[in-house]
Protein backbone atom coordinates (compact mmCIF):
# COMPACT_ATOMS: atom_id res chain seq x y z
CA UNK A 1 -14.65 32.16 -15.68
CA UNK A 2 -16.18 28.21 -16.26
CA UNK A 3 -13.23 26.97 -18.01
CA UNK A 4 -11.85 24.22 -15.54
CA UNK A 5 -8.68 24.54 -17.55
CA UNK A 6 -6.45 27.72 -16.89
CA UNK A 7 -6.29 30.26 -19.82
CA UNK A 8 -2.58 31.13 -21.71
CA UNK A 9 -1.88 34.94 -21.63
CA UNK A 10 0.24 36.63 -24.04
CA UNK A 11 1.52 39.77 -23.68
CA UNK A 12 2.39 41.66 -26.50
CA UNK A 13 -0.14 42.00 -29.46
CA UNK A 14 2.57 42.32 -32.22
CA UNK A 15 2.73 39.89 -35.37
CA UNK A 16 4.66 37.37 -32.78
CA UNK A 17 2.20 37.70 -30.14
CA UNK A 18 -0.63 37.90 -32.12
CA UNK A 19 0.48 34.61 -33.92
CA UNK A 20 1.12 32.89 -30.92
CA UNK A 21 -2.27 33.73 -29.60
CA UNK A 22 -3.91 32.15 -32.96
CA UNK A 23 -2.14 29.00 -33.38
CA UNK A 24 -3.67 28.21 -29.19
CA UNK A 25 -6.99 29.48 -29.96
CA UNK A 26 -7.32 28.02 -33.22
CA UNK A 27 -6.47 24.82 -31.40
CA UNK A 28 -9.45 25.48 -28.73
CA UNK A 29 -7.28 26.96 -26.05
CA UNK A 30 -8.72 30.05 -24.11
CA UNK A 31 -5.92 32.70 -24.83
CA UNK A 32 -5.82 36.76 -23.76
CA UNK A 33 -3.73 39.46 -25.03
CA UNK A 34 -2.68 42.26 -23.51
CA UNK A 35 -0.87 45.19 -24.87
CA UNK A 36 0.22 48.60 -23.42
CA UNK A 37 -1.13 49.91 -27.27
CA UNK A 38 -4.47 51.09 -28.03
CA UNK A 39 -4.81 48.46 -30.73
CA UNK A 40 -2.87 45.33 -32.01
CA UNK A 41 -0.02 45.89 -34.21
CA UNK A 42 3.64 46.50 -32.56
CA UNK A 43 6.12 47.82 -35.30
CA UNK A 44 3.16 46.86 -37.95
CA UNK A 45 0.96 49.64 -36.37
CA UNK A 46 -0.24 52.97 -38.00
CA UNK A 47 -0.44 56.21 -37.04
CA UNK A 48 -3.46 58.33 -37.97
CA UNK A 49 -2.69 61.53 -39.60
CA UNK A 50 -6.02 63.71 -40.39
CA UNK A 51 -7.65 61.53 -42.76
CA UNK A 52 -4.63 59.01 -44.30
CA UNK A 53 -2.55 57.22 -42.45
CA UNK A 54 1.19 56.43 -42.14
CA UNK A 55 3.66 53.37 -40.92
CA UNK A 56 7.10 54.08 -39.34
CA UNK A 57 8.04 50.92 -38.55
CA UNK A 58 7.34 47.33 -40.57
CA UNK A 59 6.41 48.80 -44.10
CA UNK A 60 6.11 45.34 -45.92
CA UNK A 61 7.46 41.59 -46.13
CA UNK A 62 8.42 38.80 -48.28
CA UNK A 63 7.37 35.29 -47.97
CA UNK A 64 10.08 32.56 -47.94
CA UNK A 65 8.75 29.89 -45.06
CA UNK A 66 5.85 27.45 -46.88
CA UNK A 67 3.98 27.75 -43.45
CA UNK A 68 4.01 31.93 -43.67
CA UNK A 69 3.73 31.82 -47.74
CA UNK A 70 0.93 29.93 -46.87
CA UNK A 71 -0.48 32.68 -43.95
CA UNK A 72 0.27 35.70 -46.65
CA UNK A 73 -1.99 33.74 -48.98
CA UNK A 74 -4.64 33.64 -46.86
CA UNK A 75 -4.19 37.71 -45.86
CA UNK A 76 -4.67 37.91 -49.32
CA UNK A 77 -7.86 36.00 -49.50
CA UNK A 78 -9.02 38.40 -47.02
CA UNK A 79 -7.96 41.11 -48.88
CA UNK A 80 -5.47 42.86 -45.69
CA UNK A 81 -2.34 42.07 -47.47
CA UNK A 82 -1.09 43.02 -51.46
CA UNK A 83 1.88 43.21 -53.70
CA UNK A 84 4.12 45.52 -52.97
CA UNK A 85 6.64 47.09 -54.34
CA UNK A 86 7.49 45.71 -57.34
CA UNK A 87 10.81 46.87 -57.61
CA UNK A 88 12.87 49.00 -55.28
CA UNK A 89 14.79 51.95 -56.11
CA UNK A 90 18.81 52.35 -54.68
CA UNK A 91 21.42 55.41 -54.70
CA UNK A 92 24.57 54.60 -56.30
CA UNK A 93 26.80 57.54 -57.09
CA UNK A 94 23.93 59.69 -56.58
CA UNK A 95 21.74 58.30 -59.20
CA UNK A 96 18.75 56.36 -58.79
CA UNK A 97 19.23 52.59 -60.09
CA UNK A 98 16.37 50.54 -60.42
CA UNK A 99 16.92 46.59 -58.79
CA UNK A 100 14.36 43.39 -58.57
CA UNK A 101 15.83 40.54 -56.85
CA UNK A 102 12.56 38.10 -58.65
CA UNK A 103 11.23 37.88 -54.41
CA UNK A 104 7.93 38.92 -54.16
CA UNK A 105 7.11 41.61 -51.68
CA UNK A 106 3.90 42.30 -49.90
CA UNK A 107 2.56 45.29 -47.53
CA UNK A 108 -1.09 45.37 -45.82
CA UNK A 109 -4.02 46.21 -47.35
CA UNK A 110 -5.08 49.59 -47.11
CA UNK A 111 -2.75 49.96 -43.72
CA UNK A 112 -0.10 47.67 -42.38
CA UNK A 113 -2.33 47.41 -38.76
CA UNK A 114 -5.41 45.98 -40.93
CA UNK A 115 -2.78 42.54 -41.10
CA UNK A 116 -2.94 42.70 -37.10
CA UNK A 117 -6.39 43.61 -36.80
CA UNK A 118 -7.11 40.35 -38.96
CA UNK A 119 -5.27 38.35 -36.75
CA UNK A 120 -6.49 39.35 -33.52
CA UNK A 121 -10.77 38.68 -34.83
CA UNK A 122 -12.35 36.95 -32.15
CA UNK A 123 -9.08 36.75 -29.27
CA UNK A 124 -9.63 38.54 -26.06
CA UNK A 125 -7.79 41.59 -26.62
CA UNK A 126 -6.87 43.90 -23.98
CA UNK A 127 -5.57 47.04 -25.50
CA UNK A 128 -4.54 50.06 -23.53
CA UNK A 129 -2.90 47.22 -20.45
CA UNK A 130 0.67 47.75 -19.43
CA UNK A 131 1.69 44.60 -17.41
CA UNK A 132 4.14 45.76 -14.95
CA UNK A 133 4.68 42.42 -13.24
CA UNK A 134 4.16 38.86 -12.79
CA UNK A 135 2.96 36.89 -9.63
CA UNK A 136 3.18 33.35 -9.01
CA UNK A 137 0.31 32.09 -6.93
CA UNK A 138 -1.14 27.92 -6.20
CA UNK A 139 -3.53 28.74 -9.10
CA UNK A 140 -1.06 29.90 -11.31
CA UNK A 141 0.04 33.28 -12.94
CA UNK A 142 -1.72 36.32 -12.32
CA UNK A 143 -0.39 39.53 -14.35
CA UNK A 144 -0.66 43.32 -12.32
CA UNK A 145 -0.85 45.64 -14.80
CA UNK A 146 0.02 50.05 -14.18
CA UNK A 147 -3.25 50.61 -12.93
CA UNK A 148 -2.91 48.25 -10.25
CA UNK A 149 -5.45 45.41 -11.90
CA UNK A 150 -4.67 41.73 -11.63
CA UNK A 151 -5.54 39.65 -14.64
CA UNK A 152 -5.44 35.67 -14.02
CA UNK A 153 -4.49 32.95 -13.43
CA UNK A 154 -2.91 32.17 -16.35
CA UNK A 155 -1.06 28.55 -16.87
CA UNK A 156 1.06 30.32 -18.94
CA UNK A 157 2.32 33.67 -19.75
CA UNK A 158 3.86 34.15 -23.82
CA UNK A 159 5.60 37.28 -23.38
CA UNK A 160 6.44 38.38 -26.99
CA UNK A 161 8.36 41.64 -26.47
CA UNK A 162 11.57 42.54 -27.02
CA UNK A 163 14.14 40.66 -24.78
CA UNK A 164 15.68 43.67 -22.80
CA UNK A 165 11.55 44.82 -22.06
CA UNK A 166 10.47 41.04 -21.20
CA UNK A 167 14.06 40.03 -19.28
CA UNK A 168 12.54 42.69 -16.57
CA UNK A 169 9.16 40.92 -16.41
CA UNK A 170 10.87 36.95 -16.31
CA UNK A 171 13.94 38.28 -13.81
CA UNK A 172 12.38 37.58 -10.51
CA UNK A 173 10.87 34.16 -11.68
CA UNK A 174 13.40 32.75 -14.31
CA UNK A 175 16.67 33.15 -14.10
CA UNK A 176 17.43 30.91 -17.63
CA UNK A 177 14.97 33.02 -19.33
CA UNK A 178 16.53 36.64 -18.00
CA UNK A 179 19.81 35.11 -19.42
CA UNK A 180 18.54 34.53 -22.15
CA UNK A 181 16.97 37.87 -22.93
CA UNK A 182 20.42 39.22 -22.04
CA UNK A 183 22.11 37.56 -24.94
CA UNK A 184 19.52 39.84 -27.25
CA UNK A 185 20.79 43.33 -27.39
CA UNK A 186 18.37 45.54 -29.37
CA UNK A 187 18.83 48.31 -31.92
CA UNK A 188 17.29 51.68 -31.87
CA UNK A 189 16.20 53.77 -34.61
CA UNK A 190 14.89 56.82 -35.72
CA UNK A 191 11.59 56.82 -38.42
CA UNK A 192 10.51 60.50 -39.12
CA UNK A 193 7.65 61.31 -41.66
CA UNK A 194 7.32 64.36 -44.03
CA UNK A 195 4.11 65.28 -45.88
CA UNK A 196 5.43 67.85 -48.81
CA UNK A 197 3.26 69.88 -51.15
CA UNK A 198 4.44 68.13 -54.45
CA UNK A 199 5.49 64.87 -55.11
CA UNK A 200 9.11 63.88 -55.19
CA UNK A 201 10.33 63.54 -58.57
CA UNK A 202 13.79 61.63 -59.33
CA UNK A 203 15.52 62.13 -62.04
CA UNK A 204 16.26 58.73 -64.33
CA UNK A 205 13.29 57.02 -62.32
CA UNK A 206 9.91 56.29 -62.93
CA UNK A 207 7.34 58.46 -61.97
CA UNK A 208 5.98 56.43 -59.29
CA UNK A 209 8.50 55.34 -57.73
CA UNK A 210 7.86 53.34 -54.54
CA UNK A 211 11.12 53.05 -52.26
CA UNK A 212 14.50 54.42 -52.87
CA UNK A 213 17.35 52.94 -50.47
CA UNK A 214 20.87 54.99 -49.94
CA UNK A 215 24.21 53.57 -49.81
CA UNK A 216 25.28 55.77 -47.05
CA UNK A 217 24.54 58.47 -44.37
CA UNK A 218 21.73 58.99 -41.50
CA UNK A 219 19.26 58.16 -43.81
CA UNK A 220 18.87 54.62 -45.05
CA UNK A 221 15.36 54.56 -46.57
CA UNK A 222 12.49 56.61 -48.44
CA UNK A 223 9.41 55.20 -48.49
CA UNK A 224 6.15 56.87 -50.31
CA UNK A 225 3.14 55.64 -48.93
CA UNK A 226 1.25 56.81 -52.31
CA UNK A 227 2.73 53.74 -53.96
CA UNK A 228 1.12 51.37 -51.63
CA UNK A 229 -2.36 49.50 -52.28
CA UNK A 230 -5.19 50.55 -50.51
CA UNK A 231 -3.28 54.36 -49.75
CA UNK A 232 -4.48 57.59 -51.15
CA UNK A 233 -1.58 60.28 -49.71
CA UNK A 234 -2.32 63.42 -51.80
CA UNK A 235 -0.14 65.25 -51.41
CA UNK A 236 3.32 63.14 -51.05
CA UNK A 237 3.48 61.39 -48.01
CA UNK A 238 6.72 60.15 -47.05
CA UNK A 239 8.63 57.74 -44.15
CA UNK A 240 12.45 58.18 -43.76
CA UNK A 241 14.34 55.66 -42.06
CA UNK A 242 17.14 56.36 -40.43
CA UNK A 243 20.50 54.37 -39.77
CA UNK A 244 20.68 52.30 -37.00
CA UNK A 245 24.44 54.06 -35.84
CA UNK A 246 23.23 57.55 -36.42
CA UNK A 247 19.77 56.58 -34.49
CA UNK A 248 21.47 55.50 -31.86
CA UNK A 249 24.36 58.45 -31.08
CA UNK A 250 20.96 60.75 -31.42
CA UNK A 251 18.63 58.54 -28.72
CA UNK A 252 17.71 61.21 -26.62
CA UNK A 253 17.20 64.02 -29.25
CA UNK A 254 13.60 65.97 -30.09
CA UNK A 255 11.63 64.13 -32.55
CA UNK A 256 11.11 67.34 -34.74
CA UNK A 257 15.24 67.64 -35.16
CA UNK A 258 15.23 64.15 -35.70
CA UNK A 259 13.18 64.85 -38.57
CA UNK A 260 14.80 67.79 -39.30
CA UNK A 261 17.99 66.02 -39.49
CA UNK A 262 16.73 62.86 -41.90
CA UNK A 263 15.27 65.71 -44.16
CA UNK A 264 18.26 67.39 -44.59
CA UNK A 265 19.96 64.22 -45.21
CA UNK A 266 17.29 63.89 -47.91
CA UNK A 267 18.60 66.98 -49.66
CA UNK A 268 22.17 66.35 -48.99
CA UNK A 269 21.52 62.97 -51.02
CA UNK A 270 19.69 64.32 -53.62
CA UNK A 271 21.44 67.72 -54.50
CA UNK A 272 20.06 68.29 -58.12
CA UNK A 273 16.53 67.72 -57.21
CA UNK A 274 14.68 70.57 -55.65
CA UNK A 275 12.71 69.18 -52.73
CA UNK A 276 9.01 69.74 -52.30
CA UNK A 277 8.34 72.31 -49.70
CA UNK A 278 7.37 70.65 -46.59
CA UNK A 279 3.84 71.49 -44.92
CA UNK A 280 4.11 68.69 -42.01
CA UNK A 281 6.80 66.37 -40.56
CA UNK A 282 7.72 64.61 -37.29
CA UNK A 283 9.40 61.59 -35.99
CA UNK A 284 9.77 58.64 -33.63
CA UNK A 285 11.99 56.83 -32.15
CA UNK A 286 11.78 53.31 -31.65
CA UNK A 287 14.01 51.87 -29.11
CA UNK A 288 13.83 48.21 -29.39
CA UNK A 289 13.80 48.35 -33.46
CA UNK A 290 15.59 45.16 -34.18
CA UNK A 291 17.72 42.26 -32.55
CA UNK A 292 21.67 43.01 -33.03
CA UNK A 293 22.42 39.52 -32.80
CA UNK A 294 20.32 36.25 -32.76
CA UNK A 295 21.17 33.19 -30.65
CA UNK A 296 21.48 30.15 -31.61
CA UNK A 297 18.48 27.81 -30.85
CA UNK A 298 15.03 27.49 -31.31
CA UNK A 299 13.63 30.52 -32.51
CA UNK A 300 11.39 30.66 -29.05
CA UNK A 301 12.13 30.27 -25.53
CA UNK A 302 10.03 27.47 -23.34
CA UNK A 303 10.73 28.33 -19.13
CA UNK A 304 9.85 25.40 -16.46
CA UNK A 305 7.32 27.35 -14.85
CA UNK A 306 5.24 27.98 -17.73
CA UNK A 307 6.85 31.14 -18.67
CA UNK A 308 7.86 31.38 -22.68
CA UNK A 309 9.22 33.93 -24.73
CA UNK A 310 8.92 34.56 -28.71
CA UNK A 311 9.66 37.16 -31.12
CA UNK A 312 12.00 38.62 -33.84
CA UNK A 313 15.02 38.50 -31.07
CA UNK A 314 14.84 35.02 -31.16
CA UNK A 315 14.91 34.17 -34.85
CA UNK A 316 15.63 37.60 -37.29
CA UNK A 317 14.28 41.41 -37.41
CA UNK A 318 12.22 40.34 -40.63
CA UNK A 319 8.20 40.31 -40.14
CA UNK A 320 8.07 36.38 -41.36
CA UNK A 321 10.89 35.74 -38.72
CA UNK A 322 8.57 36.94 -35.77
CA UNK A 323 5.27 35.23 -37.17
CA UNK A 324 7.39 31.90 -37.09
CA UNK A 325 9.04 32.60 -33.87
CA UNK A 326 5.62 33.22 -32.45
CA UNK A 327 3.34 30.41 -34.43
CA UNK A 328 6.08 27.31 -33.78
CA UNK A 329 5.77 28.75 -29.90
CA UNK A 330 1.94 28.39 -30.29
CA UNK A 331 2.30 25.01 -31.51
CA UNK A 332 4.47 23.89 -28.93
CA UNK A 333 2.14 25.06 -26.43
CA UNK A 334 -0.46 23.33 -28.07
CA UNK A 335 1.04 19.98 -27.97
CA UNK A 336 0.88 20.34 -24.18
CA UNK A 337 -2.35 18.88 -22.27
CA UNK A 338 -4.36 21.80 -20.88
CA UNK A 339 -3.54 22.19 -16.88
CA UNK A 340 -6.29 22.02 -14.68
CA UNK A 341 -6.54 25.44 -12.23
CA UNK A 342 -6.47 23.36 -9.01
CA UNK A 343 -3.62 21.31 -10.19
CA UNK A 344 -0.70 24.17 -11.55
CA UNK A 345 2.54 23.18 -8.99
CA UNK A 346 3.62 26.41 -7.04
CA UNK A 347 7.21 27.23 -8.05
């Protein structure tokens, strides 16, 4: 390394992370990333299956905060981000109502990963690199990953994960900071996918349809990833969602009676429409899907020892709530003078 100035690390190459990591380098700070993934994304990643692909977390976001309207614009620009939908779909007394609420609504372009993939261009990404702990050392922090690897020294380590998975990493070093990931209880939930031989028609609604949201039930949300821009899913190719209680009692079950389960909760909601036979389906379970409560605060967390925390946990479960949480932790970093290696105080 001939930088004389020690490197940031983040850890966690989700929309937070990942915006974190560009608001330092675009500043001129040397930055890493390190995820346990094989590829940037978090909740916004995709899963291949055969030749389309499918998202069961993040399936779009709206644009409220100038600075992300602003950052959507220029996704757009580079053509990873697009309208969608343009008007949701909701169950009420079994029939399908149309709704638009005048907000626009945006997904990535052709896969909600390619918005990830664009951010992370040019960092030093280190897919594939579960950090298992932190070390404090006269040079600074140095980061020991599962396979026994020690990446570092690091002035300062961004961990932008969810609070219960980062309060292990900050515990033996931060006290404040474990506290603080304490107060941030996360939500599970169950996403299963279906791929059925026929589309899905509902009666009363239009033939393409994008999303259709229940009232009530284990299932919460339908999503077809046909509608989207940039998807070809021939034949239908859907994600269910399922409700954050029923995820929950259900933790520990199979993925395939998971999705089992949110299809027959499909059926249940639907009973005059004969479902598509289903060729393919499966499910997973997310475990840290969403803060259950947000503290009050900034919407990032800045340690004494150059230890910092960012994410949806610390401002709202909503995609432009973790690109803020992560960018305005970026920028505070950057208003910092760089920290020479020799010089970084031992704790």
């Amino acid at each position: 390394m001939t930088s004389t100035t020690a490197p940031h690390a983040v850890i966690g190459a989700g929309i937070a992370g990942l915006a974190c990591a560009r608001a330092l380098a675009d500043a001129g700070r040397d930055v890493v990333v390190l995820d346990k993934a094989r590829g940037p994304g978090g909740r916004m990643s995709s899963r291949r299956l055969g030749e389309t692909a499918i998202e069961l977390g993040a399936q779009g976001f709206r644009a409220s905060h100038p600075a992300f309207r602003a950052e959507v614009d220029a996704w757009r620009r580079a053509g990873v981000a697009a309208p969608w939908p343009a008007a949701l779909w909701r169950l009420e007394d079994g029939r399908p109502r149309r709704r638009t609420d005048g907000r626009p609504r945006f997904t990535g372009r052709p896969r909600m990963s390619a918005v990830t993939r664009h951010l992370a261009t040019g960092l030093d990404l280190r897919p594939g690199t579960r950090v298992e702990a932190l070390r404090r050392a006269a040079e600074g922090w140095r980061l020991v990953d599962a396979a026994g690897e020690v990446h570092g020294p690091f002035a300062t380590v961004v961990l932008a994960l969810p609070a219960p998975q980062a309060g292990r990493l900050v515990a033996p070093h931060d006290p404040g900071l474990a506290a603080a990931c304490r107060a941030v209880p996360q939500r599970a939930c169950w996403a299963a996918w279906a791929r059925l031989e026929a589309p899905l028609a509902l009666p009363g609604a239009e033939a393409d349809w994008p999303l259709l949201e229940l009232e009530t039930g284990p299932l919460r949300r339908v999503i077809r990833h046909g509608s989207k821009p940039g998807r070809a899913a021939r034949p239908e190719l859907l994600t269910l969602l399922a409700d954050l209680d029923w995820s929950e009692r259900h933790l520990e079950a199979a993925p395939e009676a998971m999705a089992d389960g949110l299809l027959e909760a499909l059926a249940a909601a639907l009973p005059d429409v004969a479902l598509p036979r289903v060729r393919a389906r499966g499910a997973h379970r997310w475990r840290y899907a969403e803060p259950a409560a947000i503290p009050p605060g900034e919407d990032f967390r800045l340690g004494e020892r150059g230890l910092a925390l960012c994410g949806d946990g610390w401002r709202g479960a909503r995609i432009e709530d973790a690109w803020l949480s992560g960018h305005h932790l970026g920028e505070a970093l950057c208003h910092r003078p760089p920290e020479p290696l020799a010089e970084i105080p031992r704790p």
